[in-house]
PDB file of N, CA and C in Angstrom:
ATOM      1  N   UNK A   1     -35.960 -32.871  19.201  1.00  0.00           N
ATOM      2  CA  UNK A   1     -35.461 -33.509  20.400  1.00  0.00           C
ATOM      3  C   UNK A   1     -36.061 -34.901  20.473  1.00  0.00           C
ATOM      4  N   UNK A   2     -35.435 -35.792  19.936  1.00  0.00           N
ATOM      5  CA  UNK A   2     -35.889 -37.404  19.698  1.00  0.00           C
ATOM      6  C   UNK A   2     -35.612 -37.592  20.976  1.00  0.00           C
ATOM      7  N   UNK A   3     -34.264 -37.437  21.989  1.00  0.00           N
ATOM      8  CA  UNK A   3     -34.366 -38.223  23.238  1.00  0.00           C
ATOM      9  C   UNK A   3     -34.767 -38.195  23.894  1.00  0.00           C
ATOM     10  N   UNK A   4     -34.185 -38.705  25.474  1.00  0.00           N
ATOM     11  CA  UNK A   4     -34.738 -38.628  26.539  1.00  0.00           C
ATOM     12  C   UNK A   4     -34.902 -37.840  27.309  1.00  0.00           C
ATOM     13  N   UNK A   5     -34.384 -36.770  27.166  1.00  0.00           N
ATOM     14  CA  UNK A   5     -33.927 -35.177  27.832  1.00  0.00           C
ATOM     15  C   UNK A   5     -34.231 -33.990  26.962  1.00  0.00           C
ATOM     16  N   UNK A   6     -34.579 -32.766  27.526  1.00  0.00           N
ATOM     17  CA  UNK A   6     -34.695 -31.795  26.260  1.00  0.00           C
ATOM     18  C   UNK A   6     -33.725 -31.303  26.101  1.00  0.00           C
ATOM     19  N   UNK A   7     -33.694 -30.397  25.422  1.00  0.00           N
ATOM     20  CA  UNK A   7     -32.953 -29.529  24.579  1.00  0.00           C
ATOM     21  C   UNK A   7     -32.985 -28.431  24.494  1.00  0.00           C
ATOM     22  N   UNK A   8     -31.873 -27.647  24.534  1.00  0.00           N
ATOM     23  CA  UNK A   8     -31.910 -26.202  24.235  1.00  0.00           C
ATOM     24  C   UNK A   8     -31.082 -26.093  23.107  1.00  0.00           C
ATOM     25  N   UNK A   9     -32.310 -25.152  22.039  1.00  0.00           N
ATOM     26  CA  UNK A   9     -31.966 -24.814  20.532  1.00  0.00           C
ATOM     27  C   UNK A   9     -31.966 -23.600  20.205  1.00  0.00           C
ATOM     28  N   UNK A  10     -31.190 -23.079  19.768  1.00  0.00           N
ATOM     29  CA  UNK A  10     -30.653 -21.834  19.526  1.00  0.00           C
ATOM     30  C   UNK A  10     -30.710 -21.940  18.463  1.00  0.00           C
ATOM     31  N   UNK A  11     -30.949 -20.351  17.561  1.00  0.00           N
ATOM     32  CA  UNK A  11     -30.833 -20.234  16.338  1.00  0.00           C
ATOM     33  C   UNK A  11     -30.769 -18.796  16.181  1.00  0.00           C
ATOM     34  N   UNK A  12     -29.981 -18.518  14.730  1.00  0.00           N
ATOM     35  CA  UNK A  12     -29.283 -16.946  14.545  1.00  0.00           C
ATOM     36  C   UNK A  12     -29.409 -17.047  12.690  1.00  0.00           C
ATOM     37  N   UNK A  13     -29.978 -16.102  12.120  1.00  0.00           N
ATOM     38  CA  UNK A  13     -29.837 -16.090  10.912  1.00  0.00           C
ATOM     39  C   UNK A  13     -30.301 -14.223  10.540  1.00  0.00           C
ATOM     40  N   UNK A  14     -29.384 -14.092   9.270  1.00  0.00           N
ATOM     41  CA  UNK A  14     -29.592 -12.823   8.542  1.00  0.00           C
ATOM     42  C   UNK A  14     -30.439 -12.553   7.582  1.00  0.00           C
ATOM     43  N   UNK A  15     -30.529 -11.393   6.977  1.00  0.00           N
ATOM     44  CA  UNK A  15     -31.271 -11.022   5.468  1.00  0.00           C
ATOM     45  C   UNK A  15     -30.714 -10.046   4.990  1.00  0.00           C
ATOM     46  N   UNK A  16     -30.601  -9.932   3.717  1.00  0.00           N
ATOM     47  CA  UNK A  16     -30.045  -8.444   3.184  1.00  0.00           C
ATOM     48  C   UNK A  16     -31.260  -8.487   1.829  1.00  0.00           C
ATOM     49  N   UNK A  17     -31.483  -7.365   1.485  1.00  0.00           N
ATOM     50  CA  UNK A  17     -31.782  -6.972   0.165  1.00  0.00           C
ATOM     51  C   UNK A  17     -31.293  -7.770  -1.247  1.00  0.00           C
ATOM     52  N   UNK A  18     -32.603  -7.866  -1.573  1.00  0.00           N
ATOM     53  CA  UNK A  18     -32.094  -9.058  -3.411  1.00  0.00           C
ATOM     54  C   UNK A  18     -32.653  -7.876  -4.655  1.00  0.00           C
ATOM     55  N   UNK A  19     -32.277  -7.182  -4.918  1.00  0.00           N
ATOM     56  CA  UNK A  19     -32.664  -5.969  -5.873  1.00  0.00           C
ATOM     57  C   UNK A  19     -33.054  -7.245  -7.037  1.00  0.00           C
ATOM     58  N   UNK A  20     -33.985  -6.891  -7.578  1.00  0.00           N
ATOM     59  CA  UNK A  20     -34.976  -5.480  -7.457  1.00  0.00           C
ATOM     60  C   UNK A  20     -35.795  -5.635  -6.610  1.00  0.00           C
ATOM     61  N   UNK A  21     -35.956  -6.377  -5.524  1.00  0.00           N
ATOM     62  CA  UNK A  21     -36.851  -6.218  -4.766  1.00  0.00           C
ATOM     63  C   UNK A  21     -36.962  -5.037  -3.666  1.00  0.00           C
ATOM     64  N   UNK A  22     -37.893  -4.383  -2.938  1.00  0.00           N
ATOM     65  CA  UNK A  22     -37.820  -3.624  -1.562  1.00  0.00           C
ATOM     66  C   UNK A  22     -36.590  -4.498  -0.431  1.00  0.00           C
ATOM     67  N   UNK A  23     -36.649  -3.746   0.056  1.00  0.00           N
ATOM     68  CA  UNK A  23     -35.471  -3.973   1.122  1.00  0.00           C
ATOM     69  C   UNK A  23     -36.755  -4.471   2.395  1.00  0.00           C
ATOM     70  N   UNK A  24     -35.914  -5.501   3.003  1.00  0.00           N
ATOM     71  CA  UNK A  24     -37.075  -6.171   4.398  1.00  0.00           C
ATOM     72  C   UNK A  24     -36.948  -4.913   5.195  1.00  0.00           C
ATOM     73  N   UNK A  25     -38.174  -4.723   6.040  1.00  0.00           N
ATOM     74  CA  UNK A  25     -38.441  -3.475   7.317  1.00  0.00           C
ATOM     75  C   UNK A  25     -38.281  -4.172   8.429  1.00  0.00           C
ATOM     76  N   UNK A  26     -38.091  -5.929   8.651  1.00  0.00           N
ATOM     77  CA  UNK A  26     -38.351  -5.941   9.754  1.00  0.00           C
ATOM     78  C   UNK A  26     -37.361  -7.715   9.819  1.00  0.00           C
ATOM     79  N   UNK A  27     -37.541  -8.426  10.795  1.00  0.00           N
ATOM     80  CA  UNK A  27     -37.294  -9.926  10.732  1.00  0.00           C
ATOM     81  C   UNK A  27     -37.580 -10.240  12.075  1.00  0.00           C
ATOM     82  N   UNK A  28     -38.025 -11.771  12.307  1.00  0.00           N
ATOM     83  CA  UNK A  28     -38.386 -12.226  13.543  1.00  0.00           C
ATOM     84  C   UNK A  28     -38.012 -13.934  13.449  1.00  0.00           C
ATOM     85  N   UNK A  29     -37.557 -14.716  14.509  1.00  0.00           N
ATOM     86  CA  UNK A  29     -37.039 -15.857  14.121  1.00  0.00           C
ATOM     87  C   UNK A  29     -37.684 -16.584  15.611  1.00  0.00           C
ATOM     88  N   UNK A  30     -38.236 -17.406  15.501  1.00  0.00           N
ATOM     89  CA  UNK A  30     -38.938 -18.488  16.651  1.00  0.00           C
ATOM     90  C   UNK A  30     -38.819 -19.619  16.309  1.00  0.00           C
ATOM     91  N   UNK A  31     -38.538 -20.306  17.620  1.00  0.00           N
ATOM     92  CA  UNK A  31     -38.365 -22.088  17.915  1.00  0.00           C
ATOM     93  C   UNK A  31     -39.809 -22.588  18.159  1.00  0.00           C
ATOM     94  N   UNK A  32     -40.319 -23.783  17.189  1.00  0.00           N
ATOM     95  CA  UNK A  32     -41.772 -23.979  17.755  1.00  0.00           C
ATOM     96  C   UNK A  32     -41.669 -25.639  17.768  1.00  0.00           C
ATOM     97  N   UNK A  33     -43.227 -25.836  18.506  1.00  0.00           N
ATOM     98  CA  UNK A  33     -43.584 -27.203  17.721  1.00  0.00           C
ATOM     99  C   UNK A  33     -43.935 -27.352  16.776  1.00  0.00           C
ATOM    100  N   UNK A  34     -43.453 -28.061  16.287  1.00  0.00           N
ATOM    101  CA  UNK A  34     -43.871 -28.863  14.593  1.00  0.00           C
ATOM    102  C   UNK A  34     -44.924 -29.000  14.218  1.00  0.00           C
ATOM    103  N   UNK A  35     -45.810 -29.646  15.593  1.00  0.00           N
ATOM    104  CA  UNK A  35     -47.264 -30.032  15.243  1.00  0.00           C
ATOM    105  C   UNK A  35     -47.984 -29.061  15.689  1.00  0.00           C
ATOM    106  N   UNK A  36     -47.842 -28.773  17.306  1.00  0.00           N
ATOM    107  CA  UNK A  36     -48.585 -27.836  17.685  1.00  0.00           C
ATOM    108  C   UNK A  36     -48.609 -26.779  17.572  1.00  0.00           C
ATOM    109  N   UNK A  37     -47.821 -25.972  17.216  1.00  0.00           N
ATOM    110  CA  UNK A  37     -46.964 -24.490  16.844  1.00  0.00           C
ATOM    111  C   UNK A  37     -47.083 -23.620  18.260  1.00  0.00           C
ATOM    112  N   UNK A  38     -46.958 -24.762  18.951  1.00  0.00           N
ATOM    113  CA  UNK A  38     -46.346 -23.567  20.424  1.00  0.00           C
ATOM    114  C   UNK A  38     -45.142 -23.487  20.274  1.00  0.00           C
ATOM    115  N   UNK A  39     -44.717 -22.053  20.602  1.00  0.00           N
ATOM    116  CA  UNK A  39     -43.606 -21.696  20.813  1.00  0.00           C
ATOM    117  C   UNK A  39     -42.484 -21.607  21.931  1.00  0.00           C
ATOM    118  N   UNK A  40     -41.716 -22.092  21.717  1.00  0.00           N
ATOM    119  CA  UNK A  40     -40.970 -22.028  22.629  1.00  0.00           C
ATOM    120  C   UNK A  40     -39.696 -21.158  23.048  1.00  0.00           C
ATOM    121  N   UNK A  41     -39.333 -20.473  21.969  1.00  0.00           N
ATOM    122  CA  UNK A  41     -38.196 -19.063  21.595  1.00  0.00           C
ATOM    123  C   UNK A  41     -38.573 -18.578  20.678  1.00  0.00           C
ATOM    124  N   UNK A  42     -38.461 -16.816  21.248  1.00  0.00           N
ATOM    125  CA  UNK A  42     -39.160 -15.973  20.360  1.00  0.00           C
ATOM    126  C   UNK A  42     -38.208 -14.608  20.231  1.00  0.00           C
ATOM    127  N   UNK A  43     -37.218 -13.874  18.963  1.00  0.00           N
ATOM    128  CA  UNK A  43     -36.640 -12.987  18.983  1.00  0.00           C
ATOM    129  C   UNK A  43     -36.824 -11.971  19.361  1.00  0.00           C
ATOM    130  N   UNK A  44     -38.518 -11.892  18.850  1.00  0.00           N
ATOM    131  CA  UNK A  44     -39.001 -10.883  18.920  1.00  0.00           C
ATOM    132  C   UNK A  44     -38.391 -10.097  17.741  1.00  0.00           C
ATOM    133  N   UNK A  45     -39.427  -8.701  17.240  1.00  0.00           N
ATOM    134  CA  UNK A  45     -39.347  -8.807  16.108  1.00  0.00           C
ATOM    135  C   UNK A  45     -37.993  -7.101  16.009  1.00  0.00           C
ATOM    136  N   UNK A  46     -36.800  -7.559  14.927  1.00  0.00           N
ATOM    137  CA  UNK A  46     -36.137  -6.698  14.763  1.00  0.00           C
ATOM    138  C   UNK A  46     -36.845  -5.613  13.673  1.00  0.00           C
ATOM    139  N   UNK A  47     -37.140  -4.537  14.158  1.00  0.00           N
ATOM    140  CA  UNK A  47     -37.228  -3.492  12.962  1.00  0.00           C
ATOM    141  C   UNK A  47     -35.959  -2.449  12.893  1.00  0.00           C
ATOM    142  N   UNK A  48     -34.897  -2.329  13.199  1.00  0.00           N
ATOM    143  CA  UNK A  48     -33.782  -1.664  13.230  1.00  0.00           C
ATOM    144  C   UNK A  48     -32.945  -2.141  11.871  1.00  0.00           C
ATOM    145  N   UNK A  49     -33.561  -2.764  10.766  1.00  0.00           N
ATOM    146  CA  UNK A  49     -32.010  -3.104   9.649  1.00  0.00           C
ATOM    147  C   UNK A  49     -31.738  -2.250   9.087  1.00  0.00           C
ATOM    148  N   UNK A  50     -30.508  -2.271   8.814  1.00  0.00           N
ATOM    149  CA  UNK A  50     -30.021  -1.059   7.960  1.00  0.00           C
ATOM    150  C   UNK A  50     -29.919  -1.405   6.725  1.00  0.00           C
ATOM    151  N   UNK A  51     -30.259  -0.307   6.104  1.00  0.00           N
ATOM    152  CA  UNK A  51     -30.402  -0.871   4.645  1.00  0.00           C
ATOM    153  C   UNK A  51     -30.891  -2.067   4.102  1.00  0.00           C
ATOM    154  N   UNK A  52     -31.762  -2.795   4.789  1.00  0.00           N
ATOM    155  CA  UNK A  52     -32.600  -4.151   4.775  1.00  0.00           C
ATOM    156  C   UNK A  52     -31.956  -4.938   4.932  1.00  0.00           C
ATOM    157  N   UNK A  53     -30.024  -5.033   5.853  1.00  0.00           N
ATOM    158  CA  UNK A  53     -29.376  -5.865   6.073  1.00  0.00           C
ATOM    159  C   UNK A  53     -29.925  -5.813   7.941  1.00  0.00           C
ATOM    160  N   UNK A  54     -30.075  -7.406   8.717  1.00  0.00           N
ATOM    161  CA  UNK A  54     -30.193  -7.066   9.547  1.00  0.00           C
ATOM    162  C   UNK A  54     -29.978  -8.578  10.184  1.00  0.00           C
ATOM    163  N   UNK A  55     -30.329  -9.223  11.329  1.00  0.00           N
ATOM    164  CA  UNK A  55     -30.017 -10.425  11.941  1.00  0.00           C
ATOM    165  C   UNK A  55     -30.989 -10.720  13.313  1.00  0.00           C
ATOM    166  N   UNK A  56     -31.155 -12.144  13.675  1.00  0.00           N
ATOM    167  CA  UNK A  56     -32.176 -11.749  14.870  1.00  0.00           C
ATOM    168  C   UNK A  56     -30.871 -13.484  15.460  1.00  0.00           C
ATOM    169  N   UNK A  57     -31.415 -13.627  16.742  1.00  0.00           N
ATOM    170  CA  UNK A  57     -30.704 -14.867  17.059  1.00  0.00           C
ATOM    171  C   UNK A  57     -32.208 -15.462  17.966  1.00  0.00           C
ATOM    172  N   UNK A  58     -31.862 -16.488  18.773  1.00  0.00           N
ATOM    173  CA  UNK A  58     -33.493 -16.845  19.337  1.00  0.00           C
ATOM    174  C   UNK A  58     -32.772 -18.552  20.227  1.00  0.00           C
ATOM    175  N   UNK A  59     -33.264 -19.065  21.305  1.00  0.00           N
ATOM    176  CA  UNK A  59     -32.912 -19.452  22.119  1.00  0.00           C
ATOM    177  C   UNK A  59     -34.537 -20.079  22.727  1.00  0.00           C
ATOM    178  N   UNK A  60     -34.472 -21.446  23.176  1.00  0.00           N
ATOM    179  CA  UNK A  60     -35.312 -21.816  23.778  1.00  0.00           C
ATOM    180  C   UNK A  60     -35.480 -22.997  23.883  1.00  0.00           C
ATOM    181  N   UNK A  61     -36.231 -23.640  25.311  1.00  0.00           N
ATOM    182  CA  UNK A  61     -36.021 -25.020  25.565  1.00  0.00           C
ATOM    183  C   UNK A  61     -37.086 -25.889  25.323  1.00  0.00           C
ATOM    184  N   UNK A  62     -36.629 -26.842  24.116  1.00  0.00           N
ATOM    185  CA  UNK A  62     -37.124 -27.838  23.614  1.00  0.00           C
ATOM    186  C   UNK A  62     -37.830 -28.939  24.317  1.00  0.00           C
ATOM    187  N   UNK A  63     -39.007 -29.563  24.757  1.00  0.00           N
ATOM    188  CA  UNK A  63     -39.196 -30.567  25.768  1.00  0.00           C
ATOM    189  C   UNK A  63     -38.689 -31.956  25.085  1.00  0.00           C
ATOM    190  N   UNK A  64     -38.466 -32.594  25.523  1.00  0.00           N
ATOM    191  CA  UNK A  64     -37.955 -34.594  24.922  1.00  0.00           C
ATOM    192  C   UNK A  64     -38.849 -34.744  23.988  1.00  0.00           C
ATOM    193  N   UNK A  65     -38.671 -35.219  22.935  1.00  0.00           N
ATOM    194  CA  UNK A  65     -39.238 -36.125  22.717  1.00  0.00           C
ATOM    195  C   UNK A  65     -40.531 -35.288  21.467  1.00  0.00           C
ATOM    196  N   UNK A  66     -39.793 -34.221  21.049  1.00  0.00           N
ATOM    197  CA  UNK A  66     -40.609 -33.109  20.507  1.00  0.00           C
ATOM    198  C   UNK A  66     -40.018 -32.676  19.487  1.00  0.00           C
ATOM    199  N   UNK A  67     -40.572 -33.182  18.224  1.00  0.00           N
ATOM    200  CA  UNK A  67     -40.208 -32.637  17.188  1.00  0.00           C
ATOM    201  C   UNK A  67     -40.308 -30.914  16.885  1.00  0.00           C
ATOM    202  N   UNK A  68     -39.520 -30.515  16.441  1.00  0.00           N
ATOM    203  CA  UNK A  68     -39.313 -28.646  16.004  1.00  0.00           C
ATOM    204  C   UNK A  68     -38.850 -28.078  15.036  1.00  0.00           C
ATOM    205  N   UNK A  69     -39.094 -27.051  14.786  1.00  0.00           N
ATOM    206  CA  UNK A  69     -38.920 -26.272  13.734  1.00  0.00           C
ATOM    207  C   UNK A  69     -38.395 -24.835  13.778  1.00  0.00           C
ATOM    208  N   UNK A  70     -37.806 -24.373  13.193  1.00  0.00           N
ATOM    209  CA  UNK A  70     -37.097 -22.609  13.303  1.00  0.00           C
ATOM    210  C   UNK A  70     -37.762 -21.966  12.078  1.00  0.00           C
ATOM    211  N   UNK A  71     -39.110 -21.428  12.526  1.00  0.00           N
ATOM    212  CA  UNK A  71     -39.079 -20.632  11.447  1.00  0.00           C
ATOM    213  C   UNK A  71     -38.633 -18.946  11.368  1.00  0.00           C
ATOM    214  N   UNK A  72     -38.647 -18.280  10.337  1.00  0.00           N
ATOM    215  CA  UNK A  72     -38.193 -17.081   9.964  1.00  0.00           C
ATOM    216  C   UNK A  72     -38.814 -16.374   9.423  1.00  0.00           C
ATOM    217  N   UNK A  73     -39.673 -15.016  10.180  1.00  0.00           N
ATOM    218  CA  UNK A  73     -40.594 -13.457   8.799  1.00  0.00           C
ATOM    219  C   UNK A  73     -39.921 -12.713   8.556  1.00  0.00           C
ATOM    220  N   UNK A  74     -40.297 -12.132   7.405  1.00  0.00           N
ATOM    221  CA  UNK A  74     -39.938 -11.151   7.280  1.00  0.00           C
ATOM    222  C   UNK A  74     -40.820 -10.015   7.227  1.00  0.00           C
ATOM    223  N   UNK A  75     -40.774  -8.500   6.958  1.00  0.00           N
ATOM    224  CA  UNK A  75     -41.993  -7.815   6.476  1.00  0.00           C
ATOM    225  C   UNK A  75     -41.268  -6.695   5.384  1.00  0.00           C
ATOM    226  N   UNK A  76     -42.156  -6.372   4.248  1.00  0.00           N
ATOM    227  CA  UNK A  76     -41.633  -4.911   3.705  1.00  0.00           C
ATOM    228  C   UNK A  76     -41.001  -5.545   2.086  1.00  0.00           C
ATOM    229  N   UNK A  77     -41.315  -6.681   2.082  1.00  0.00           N
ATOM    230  CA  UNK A  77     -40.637  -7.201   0.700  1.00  0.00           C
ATOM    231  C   UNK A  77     -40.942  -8.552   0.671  1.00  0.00           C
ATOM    232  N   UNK A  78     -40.977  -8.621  -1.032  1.00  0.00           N
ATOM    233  CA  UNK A  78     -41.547 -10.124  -1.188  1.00  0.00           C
ATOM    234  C   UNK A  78     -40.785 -11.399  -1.262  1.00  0.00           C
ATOM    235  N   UNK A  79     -39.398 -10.763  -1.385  1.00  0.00           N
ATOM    236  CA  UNK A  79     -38.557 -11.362  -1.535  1.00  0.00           C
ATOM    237  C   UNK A  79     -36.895 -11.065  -0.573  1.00  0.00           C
ATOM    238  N   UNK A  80     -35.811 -11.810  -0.433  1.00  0.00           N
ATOM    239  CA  UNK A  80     -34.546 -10.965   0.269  1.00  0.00           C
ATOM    240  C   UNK A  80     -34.005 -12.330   0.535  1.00  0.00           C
ATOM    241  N   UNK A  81     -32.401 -11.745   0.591  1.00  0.00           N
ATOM    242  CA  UNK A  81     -31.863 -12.879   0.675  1.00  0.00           C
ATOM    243  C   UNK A  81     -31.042 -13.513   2.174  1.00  0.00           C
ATOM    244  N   UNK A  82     -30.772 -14.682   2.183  1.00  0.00           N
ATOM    245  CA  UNK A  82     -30.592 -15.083   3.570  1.00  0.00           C
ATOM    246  C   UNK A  82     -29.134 -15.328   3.624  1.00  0.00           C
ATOM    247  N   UNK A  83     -29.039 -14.449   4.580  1.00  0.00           N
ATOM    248  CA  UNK A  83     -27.602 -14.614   4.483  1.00  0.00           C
ATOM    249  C   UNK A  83     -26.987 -15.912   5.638  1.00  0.00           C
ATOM    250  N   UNK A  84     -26.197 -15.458   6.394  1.00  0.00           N
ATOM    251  CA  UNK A  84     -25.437 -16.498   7.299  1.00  0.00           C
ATOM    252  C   UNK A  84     -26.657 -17.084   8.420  1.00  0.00           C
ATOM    253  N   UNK A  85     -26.778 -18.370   8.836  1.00  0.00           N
ATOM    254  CA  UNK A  85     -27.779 -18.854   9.372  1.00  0.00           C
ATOM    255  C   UNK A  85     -27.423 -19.980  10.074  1.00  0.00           C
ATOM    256  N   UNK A  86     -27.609 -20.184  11.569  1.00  0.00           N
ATOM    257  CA  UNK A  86     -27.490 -21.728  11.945  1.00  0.00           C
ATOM    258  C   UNK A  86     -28.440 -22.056  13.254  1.00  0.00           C
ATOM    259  N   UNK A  87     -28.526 -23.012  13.394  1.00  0.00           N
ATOM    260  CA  UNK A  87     -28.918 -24.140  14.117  1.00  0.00           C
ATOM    261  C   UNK A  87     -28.405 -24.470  15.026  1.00  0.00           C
ATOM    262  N   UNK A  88     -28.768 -24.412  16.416  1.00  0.00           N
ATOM    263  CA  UNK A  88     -27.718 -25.649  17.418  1.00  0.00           C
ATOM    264  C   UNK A  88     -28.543 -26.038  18.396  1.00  0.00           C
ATOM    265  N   UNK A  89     -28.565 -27.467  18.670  1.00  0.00           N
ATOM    266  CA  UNK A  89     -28.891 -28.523  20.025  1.00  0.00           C
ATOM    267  C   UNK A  89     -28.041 -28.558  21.560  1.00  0.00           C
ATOM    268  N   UNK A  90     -28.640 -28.625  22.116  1.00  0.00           N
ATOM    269  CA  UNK A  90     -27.460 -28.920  23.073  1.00  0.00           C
ATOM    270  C   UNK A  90     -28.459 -29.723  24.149  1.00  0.00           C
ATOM    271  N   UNK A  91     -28.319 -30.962  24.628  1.00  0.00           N
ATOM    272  CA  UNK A  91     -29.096 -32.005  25.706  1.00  0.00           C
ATOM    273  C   UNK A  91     -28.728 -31.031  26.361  1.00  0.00           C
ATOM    274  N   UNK A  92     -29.830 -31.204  27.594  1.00  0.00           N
ATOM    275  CA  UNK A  92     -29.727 -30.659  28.924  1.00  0.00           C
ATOM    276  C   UNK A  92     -30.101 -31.680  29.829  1.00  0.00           C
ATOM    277  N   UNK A  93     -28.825 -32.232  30.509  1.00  0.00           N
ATOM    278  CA  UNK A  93     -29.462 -33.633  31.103  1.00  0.00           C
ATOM    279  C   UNK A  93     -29.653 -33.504  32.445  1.00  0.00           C
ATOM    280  N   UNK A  94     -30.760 -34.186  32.611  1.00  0.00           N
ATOM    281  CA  UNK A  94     -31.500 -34.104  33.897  1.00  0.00           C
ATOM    282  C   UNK A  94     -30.774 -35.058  35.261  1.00  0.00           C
TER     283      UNK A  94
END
């Protein structure tokens, strides 16, 4: 959020199984600061995938002027692949 107003950033991404690896047990997806690593949206963590296919989405408001980041865990494997995934901004003007 470079401008003058914050932002609300949403984000939604998947995982499935990359054989030969274990299948993921779990996934969790949070909006943070860049620098500070406070968080600001948190999925909270999915352990329900089926068959190590599974998805989390995550939502939260960005302050101005605040660089960020979406990161993504997993647990239960060292590896897995990412399936469909995005990003979105939206100003919230004051």
């Amino acid at each position: 959020s470079t401008g003058p107003d914050p932002v609300t950033v949403s984000a939604g991404v998947s995982v499935r199984t990359r054989p030969p690896f274990d299948p993921p047990t779990s996934i969790r997806c949070v909006v943070r600061n860049r620098d500070t690593h406070e968080i600001y949206g948190d999925s909270g963590t999915n352990d329900e995938l089926e068959n190590g296919e599974g998805s989390v989405v995550v939502s939260g408001a960005v302050p101005r002027t605040t660089f960020f980041t979406v990161n993504v865990w997993m647990e239960g494997t060292s590896f897995a692949d990412a399936g469909d995934g995005v990003v979105l901004a939206e100003q919230i003007v004051q």
